[in-house]
N, C-alpha and C. Protein backbone atom coordinates (compact mmCIF):
# COMPACT_ATOMS: atom_id res chain seq x y z
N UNK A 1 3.35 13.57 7.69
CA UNK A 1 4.61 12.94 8.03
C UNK A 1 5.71 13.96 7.84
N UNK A 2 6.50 13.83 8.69
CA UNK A 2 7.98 14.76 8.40
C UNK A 2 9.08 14.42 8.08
N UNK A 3 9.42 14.94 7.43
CA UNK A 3 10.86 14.39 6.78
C UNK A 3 11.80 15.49 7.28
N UNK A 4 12.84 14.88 7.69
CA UNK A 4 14.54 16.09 7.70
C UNK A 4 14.97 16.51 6.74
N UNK A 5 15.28 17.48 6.65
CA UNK A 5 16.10 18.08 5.22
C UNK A 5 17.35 17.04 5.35
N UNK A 6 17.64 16.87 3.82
CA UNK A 6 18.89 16.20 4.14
C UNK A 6 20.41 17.01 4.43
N UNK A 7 21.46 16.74 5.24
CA UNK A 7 22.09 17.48 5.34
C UNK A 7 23.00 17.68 4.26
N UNK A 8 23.48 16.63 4.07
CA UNK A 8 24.26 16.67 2.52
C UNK A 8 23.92 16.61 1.16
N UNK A 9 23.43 17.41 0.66
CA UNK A 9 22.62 17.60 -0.90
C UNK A 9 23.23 16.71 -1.64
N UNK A 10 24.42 16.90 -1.66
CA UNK A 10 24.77 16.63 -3.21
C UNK A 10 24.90 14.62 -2.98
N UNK A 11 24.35 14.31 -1.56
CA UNK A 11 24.61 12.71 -0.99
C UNK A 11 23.42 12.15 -1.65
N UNK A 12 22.30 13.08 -1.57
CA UNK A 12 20.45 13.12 -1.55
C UNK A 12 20.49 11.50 -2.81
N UNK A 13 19.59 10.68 -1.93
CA UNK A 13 19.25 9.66 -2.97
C UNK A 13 17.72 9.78 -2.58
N UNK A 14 16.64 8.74 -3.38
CA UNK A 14 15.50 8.95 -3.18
C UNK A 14 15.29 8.21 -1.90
N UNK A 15 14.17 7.50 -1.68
CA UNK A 15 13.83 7.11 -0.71
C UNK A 15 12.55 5.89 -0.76
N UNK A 16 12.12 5.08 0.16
CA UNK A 16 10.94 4.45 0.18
C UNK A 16 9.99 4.38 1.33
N UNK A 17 8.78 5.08 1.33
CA UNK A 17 7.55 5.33 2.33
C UNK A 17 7.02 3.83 2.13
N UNK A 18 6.46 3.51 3.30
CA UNK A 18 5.55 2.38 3.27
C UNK A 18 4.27 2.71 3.76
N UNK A 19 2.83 2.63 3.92
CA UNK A 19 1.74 2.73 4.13
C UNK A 19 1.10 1.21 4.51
N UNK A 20 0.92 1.02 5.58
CA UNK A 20 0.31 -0.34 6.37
C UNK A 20 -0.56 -0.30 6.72
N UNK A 21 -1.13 -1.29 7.09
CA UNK A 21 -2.42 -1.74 7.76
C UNK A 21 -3.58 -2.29 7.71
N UNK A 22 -4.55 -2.62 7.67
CA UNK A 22 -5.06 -3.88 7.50
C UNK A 22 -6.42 -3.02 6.56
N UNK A 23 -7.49 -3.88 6.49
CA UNK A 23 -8.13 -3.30 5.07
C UNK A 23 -9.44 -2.40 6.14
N UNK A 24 -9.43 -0.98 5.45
CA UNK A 24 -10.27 0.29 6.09
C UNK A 24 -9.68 0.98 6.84
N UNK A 25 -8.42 0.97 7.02
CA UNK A 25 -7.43 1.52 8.12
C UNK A 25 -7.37 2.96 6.94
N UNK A 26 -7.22 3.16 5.72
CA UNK A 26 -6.79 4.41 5.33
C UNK A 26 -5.71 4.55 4.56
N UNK A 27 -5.08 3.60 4.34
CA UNK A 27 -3.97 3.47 3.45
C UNK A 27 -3.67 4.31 2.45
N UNK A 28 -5.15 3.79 1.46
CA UNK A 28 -4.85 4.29 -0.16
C UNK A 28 -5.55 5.64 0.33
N UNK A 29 -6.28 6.15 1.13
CA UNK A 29 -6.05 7.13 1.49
C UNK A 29 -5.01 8.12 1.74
N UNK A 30 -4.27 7.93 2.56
CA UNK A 30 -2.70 8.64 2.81
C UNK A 30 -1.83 8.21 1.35
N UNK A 31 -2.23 7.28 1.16
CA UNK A 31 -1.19 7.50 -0.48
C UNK A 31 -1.86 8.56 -1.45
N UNK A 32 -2.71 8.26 -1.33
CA UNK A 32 -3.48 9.53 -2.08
C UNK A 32 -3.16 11.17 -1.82
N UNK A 33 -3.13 11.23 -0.42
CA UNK A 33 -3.17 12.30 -0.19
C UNK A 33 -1.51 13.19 -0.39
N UNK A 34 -0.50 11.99 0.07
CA UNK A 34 1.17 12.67 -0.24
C UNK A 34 1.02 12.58 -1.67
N UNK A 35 0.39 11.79 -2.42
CA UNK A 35 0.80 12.24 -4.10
C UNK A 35 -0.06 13.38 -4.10
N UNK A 36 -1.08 13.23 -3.57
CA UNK A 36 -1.22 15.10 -4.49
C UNK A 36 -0.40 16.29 -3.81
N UNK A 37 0.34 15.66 -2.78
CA UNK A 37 1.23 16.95 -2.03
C UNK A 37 2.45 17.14 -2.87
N UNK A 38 2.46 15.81 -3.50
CA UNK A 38 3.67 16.13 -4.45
C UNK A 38 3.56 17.01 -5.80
N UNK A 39 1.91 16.38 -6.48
CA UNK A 39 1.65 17.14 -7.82
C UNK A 39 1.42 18.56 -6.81
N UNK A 40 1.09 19.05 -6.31
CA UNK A 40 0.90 20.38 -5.74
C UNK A 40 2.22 21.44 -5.71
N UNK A 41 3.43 20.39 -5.38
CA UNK A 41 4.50 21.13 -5.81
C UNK A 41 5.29 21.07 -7.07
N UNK A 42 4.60 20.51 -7.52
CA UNK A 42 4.68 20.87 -9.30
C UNK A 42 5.65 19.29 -9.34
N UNK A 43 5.58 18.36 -8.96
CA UNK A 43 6.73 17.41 -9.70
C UNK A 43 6.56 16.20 -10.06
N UNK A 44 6.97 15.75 -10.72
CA UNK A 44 6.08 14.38 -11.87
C UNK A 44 5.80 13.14 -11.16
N UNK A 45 5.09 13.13 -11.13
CA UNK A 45 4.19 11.85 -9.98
C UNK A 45 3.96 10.91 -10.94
N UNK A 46 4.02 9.49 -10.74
CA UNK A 46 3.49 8.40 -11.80
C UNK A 46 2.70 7.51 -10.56
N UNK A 47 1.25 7.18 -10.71
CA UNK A 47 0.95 6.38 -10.12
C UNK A 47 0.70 5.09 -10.42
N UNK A 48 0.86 3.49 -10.09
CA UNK A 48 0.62 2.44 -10.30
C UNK A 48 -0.29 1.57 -9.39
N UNK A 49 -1.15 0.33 -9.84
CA UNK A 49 -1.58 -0.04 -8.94
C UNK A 49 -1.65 -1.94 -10.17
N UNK A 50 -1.54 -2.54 -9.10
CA UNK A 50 -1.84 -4.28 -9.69
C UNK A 50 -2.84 -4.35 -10.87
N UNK A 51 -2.58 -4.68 -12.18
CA UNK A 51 -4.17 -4.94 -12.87
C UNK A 51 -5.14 -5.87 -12.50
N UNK A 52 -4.68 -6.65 -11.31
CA UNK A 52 -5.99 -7.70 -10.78
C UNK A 52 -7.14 -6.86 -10.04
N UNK A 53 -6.68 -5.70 -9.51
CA UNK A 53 -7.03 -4.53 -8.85
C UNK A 53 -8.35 -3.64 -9.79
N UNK A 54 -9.34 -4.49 -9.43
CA UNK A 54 -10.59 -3.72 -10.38
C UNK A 54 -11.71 -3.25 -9.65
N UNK A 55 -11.62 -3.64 -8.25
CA UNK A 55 -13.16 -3.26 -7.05
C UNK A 55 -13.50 -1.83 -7.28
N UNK A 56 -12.99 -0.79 -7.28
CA UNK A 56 -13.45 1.13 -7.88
C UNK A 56 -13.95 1.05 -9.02
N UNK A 57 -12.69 0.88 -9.78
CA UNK A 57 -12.19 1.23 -11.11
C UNK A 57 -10.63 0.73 -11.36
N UNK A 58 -11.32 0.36 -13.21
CA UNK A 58 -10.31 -0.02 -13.55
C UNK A 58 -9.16 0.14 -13.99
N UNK A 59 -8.86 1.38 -14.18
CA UNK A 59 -7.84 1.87 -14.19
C UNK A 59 -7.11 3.28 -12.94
N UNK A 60 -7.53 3.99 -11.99
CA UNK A 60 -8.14 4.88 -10.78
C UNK A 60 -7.56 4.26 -9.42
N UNK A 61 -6.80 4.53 -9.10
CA UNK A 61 -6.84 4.55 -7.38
C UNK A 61 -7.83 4.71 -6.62
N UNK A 62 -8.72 4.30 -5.67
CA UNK A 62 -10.03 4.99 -5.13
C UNK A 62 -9.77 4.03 -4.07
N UNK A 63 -10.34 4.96 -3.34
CA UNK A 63 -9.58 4.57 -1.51
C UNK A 63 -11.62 4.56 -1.49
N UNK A 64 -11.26 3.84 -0.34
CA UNK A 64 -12.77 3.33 -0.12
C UNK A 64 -13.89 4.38 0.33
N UNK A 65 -13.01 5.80 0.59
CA UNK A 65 -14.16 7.29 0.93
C UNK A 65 -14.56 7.62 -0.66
N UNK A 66 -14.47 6.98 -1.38
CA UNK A 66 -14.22 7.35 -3.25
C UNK A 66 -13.33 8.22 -3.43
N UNK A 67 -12.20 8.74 -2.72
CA UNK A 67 -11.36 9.55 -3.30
C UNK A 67 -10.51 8.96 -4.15
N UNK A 68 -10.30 9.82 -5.36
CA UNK A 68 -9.42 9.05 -6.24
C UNK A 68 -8.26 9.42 -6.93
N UNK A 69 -7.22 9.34 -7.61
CA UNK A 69 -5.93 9.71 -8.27
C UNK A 69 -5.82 8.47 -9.54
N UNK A 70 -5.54 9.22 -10.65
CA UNK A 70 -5.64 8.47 -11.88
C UNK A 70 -4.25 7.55 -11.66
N UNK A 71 -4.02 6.57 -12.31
CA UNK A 71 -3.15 5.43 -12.24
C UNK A 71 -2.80 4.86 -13.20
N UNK A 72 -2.04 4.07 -13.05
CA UNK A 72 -1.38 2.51 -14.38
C UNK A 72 -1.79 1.62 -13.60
N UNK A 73 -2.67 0.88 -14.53
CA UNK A 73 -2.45 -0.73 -13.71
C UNK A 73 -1.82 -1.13 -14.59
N UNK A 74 -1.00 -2.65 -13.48
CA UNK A 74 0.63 -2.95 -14.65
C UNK A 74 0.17 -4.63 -14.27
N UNK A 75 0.53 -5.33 -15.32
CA UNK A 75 0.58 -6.76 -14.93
C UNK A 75 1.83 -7.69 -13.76
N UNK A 76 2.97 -6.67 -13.75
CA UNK A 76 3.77 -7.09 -12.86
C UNK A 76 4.99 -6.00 -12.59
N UNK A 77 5.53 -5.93 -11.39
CA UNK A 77 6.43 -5.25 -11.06
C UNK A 77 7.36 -4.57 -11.81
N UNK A 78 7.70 -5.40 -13.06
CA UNK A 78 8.87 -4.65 -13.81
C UNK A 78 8.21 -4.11 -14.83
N UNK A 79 7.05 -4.26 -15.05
CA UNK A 79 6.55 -2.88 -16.19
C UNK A 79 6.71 -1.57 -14.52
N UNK A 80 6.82 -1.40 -13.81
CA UNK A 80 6.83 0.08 -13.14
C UNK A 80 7.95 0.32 -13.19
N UNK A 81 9.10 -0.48 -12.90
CA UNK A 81 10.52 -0.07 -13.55
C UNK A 81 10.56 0.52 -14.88
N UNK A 82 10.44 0.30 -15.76
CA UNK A 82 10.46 0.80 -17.36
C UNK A 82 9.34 2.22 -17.46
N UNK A 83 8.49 1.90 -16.57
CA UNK A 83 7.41 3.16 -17.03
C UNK A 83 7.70 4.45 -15.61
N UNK A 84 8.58 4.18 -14.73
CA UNK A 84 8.98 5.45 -14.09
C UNK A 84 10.33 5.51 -13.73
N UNK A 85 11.03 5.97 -15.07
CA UNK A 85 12.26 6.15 -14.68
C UNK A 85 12.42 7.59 -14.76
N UNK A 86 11.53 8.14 -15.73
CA UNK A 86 11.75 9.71 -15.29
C UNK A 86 11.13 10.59 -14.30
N UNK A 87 10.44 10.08 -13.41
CA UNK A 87 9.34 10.63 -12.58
C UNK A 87 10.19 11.02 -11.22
N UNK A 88 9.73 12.14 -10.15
CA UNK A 88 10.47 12.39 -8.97
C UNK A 88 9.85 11.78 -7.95
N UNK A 89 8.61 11.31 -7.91
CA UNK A 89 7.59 10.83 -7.16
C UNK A 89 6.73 9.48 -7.64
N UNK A 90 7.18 8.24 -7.06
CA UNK A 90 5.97 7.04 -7.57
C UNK A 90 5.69 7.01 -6.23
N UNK A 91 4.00 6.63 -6.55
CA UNK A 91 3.21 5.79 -6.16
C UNK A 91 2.78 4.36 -6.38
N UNK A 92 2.62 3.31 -5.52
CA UNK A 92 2.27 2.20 -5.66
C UNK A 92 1.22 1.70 -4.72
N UNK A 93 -0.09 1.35 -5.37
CA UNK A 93 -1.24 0.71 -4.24
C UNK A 93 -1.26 -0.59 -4.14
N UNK A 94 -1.68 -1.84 -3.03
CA UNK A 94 -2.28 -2.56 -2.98
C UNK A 94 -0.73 -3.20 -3.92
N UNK A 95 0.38 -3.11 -2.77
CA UNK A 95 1.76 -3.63 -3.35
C UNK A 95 1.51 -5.15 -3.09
N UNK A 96 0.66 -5.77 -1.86
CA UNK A 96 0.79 -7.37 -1.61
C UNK A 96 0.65 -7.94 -2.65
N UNK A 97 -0.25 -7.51 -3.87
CA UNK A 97 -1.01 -8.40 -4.72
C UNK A 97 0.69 -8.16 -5.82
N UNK A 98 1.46 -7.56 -6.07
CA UNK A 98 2.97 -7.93 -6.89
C UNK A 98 3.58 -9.02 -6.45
N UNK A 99 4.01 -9.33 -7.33
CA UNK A 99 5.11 -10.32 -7.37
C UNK A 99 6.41 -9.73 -6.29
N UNK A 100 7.31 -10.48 -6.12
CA UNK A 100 8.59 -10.24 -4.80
C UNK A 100 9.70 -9.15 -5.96
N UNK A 101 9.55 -8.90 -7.05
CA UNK A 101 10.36 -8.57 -7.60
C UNK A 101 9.60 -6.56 -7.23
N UNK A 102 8.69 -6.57 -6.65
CA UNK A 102 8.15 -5.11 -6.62
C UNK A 102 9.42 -4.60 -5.44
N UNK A 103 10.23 -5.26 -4.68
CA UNK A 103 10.98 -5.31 -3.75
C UNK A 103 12.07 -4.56 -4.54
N UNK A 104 13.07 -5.37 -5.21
CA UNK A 104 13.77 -4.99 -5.86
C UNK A 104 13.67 -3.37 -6.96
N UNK A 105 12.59 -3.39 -7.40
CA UNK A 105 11.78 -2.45 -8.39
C UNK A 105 11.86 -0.93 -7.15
N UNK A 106 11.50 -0.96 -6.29
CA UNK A 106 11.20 -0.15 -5.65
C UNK A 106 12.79 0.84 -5.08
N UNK A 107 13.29 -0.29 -4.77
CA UNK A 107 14.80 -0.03 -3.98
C UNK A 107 15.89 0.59 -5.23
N UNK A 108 15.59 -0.16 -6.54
CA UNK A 108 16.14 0.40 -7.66
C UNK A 108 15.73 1.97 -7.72
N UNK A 109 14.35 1.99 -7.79
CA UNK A 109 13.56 3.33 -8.26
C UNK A 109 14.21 4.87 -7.24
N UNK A 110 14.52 4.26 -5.84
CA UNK A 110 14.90 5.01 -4.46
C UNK A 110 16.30 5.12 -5.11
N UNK A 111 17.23 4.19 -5.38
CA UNK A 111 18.38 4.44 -5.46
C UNK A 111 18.92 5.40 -6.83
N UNK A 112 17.81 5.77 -7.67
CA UNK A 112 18.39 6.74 -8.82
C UNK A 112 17.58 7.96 -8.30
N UNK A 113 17.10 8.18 -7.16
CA UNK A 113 16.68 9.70 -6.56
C UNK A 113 15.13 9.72 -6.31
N UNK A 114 14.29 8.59 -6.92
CA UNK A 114 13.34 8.75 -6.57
C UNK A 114 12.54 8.71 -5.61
N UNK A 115 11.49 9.43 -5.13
CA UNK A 115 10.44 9.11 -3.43
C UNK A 115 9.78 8.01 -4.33
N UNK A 116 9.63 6.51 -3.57
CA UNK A 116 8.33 5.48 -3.62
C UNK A 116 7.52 6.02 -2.52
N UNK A 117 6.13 6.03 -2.78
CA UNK A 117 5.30 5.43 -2.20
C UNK A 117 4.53 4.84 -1.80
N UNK A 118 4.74 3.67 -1.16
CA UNK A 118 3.72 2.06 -1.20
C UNK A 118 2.65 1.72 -0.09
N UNK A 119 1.92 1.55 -0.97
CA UNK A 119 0.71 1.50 0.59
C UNK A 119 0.16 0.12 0.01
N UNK A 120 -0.39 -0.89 1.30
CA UNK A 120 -0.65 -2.59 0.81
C UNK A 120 -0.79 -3.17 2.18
N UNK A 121 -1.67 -4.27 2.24
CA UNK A 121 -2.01 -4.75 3.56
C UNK A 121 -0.57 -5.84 4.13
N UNK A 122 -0.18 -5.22 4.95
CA UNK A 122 0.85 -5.89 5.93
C UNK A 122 0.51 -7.20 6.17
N UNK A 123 -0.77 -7.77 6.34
CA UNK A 123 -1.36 -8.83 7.18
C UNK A 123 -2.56 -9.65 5.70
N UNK A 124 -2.28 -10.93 5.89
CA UNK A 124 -3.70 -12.19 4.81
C UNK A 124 -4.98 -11.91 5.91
N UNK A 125 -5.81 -12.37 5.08
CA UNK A 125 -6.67 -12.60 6.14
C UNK A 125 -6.68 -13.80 7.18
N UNK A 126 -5.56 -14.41 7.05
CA UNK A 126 -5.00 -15.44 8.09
C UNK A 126 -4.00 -14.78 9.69
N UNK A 127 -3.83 -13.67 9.02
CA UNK A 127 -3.12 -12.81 10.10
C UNK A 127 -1.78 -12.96 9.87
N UNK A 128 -0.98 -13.12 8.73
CA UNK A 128 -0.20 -14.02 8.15
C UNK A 128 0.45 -12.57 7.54
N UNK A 129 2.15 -12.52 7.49
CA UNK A 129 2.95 -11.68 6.28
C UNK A 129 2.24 -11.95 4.94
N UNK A 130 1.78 -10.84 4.77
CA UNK A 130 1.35 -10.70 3.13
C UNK A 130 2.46 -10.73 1.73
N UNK A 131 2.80 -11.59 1.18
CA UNK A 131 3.25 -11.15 -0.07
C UNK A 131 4.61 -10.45 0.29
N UNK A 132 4.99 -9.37 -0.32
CA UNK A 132 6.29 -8.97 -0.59
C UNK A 132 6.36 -7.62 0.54
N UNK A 133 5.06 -7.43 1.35
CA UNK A 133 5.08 -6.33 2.33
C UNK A 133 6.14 -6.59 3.62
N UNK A 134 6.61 -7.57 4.18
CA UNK A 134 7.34 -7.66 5.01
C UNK A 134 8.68 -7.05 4.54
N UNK A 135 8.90 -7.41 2.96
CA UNK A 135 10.76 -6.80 3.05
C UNK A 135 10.63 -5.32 2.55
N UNK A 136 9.40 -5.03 2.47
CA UNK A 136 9.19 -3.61 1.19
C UNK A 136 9.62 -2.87 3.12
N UNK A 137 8.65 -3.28 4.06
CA UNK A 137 8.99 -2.55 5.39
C UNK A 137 10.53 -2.58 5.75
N UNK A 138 11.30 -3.81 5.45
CA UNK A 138 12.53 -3.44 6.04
C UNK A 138 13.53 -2.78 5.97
N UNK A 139 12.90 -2.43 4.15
CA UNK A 139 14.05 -2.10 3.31
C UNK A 139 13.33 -0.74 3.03
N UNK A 140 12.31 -0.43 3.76
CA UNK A 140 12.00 1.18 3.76
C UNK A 140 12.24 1.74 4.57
N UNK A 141 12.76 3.75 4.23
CA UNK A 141 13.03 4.56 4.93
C UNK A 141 11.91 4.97 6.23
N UNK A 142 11.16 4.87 5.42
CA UNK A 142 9.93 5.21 6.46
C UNK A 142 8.62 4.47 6.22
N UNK A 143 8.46 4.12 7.59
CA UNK A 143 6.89 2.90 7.71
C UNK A 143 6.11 3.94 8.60
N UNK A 144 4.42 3.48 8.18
CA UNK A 144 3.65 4.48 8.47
C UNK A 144 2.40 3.40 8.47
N UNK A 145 2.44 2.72 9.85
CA UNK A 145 0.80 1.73 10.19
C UNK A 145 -0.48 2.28 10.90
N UNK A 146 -1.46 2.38 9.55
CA UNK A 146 -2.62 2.85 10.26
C UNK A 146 -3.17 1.72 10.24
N UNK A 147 -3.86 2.12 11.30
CA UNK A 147 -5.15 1.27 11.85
C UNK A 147 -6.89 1.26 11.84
N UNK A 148 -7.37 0.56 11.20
CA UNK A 148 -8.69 0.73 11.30
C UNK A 148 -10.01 0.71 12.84
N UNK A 149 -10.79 0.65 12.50
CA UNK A 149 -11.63 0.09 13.86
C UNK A 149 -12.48 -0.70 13.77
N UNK A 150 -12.03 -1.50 14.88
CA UNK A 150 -12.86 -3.07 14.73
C UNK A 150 -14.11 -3.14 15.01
N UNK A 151 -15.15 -3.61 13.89
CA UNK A 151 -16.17 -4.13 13.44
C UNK A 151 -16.85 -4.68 15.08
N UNK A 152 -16.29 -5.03 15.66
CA UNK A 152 -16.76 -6.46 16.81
C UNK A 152 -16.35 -5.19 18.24
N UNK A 153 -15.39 -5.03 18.39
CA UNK A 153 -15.13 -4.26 19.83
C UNK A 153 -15.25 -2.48 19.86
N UNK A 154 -14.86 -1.67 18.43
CA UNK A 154 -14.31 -0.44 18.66
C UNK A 154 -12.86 -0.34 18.70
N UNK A 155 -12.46 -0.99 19.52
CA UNK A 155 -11.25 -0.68 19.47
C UNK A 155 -10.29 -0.58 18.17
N UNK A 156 -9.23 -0.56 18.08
CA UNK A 156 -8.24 -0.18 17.17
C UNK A 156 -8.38 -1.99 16.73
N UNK A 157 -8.32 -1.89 14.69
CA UNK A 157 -7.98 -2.97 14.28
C UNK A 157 -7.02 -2.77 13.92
N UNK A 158 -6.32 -3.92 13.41
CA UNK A 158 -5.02 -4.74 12.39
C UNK A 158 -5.18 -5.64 11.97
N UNK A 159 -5.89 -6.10 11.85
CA UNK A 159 -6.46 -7.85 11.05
C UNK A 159 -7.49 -7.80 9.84
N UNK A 160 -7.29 -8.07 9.32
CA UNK A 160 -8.32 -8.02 8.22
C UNK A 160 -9.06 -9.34 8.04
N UNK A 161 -10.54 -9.57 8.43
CA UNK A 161 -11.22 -10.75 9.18
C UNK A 161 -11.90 -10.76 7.65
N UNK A 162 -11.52 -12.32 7.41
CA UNK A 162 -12.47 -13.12 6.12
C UNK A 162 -13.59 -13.54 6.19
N UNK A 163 -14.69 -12.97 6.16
CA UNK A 163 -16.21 -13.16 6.74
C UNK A 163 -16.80 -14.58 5.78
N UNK A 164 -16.44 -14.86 4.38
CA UNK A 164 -16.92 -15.74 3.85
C UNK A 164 -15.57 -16.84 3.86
N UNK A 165 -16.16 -18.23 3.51
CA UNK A 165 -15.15 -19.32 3.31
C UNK A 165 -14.34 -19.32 2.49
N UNK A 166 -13.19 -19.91 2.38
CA UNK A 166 -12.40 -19.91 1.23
C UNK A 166 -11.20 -20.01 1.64
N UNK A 167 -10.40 -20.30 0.97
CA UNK A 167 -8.91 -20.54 1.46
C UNK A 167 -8.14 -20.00 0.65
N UNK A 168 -8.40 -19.60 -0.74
CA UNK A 168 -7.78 -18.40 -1.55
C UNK A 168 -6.83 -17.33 -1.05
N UNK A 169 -5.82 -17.26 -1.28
CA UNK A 169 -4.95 -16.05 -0.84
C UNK A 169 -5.52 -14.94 -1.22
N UNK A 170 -5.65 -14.61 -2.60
CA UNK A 170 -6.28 -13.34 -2.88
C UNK A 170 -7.91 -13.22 -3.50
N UNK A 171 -8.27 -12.53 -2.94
CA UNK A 171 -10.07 -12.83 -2.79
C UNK A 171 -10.32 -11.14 -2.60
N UNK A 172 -10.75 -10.59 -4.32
CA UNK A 172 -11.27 -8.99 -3.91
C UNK A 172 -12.61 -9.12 -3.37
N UNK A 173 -12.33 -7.93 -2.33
CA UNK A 173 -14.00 -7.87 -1.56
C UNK A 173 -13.61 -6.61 -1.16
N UNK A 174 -15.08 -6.13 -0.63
CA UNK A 174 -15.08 -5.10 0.04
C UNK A 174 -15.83 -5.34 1.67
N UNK A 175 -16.58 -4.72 2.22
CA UNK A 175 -16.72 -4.91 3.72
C UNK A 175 -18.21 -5.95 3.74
N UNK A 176 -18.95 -6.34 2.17
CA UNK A 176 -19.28 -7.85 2.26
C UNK A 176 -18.49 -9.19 2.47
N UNK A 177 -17.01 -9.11 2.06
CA UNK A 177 -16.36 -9.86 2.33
C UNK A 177 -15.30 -10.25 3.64
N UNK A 178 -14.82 -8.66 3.47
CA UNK A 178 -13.52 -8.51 4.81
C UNK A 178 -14.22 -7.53 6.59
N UNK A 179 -13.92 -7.58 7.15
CA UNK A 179 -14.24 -6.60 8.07
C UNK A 179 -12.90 -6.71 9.12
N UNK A 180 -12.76 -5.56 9.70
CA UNK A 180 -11.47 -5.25 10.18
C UNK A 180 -11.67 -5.50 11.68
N UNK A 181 -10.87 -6.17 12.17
CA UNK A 181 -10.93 -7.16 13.52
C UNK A 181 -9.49 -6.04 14.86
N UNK A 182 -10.11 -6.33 16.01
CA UNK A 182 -8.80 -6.07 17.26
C UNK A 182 -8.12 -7.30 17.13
N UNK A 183 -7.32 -7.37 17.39
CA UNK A 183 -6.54 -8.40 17.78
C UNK A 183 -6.98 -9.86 18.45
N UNK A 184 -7.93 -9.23 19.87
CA UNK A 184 -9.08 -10.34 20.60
C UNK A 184 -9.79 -11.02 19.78
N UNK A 185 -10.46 -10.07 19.31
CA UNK A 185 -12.06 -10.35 17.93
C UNK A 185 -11.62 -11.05 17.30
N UNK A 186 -10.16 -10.88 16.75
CA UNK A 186 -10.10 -11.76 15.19
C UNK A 186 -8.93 -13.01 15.89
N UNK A 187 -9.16 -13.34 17.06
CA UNK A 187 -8.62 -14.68 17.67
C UNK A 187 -9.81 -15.07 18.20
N UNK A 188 -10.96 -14.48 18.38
CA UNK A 188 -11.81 -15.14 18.83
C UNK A 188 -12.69 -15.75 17.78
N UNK A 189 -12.95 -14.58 16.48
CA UNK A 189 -13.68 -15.40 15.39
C UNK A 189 -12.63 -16.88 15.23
N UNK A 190 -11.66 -16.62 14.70
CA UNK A 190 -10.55 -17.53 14.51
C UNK A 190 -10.86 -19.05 14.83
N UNK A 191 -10.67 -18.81 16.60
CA UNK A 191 -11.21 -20.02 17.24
C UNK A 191 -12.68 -20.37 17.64
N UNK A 192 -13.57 -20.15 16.38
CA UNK A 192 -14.61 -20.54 16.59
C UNK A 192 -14.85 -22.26 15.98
C-alpha cells in the first residue's frame, strides 16, 4: 500500500488502515505483514487481538498460512487504549468480535499520532454489517478489501458461508465451519 508523504509535518496526526474481507481472503495476513514493516523500521508496534479469539493460539496472531506476530489479547476495547499509548504503530485483529467502543479507541489512538491497523470481517455469515466494522471503514483513512476464492465457483469471494446450523452471531470455526462464497454461491446456498 502507498501512502503520500505528508505535506505539512508539523500538521502530521496518526492515522487508521482498515483490512476487509470475508474469512480466507488474507486479512490477518496483510496485518501481519505491515506490522513487521513497521518493527523493521525500528518503531514500537503493540499488537492486540479479542480474548474470545483462541482458534491458533492463545495469545499469537496466526493468519490461517500459520504465520504469526506475538499479541495482547484484551477483554474489551478500552484495555487497548490504556495499553498503547506509547506505541507509533497498533495493530488490531479480528476487530468485529469488540465491542462499538473499539471505534472510538481507535480514532482516539490516530488522533495523538498513532498508525492503527485493523483487519476484521466486514460481512456475518448472514451477509450482514459485522459489529463495529462498518464505522471503523468510515472513519478510516485507508480501506483495503481483500477477497478470497469461492469454495463453489472460483471466482472472487466476499461472503463468508456458515456451513453448519446455528443462528449464533459469533461461532469460531475454521474452513469445517465457514467457507468463502461469490456473491451467486452464497445467494444460492442461502435460498436453498
Amino acid at each position: 500500500m502507498f501512502l503520500e508523504n505528508t505535506v505539512n509535518p508539523e500538521a502530521q496526526f496518526g492515522w487508521i488502515e482498515v483490512i476487509c474481507g470475508s474469512m480466507f481472503s488474507g486479512k490477518t495476513e496483510e496485518l501481519i505483514r505491515r506490522l513487521r514493516r513497521a518493527q523493521f523500521a525500528k518503531q514500537k508496534v503493540e499488537i492486540f487481538k479479542p480474548i474470545v479469539d483462541t482458534r491458533y493460539n492463545e495469545e499469537n496472531v496466526v493468519s490461517h498460512d500459520k504465520n504469526e506476530i506475538s499479541s495482547t489479547p484484551v477483554p474489551a476495547a478500552a484495555n487497548i487504549r490504556i495499553l498503547a499509548d506509547t506505541c507509533d504503530v497498533v495493530g488490531i485483529d479480528e476487530a468485529q468480535f469488540f465491542d462499538d467502543e473499539i471505534v472510538s479507541v481507535c480514532n482516539d489512538l490516530a488522533n495523538k499520532g498513532i498508525r492503527v491497523i485493523v483487519a476484521g470481517l466486514d460481512m456475518d455469515f448472514k451477509g450482514k454489517p459485522f459489529g463495529p466494522m462498518p464505522a471503523l471503514m468510515a472513519t478510516a483513512e485507508y480501506v483495503t478489501k481483500v477477497h478470497a476464492v469461492c469454495a463453489k465457483t472460483g471466482n472472487l469471494a466476499h461472503y463468508s458461508h456458515r456451513k453448519s446450523e446455528g443462528e449464533h452471531l459469533v461461532m469460531l470455526g475454521e474452513s469445517e465451519a465457514y467457507e468463502p462464497l461469490s456473491r451467486a454461491a452464497f445467494y444460492k446456498e442461502k435460498n436453498k
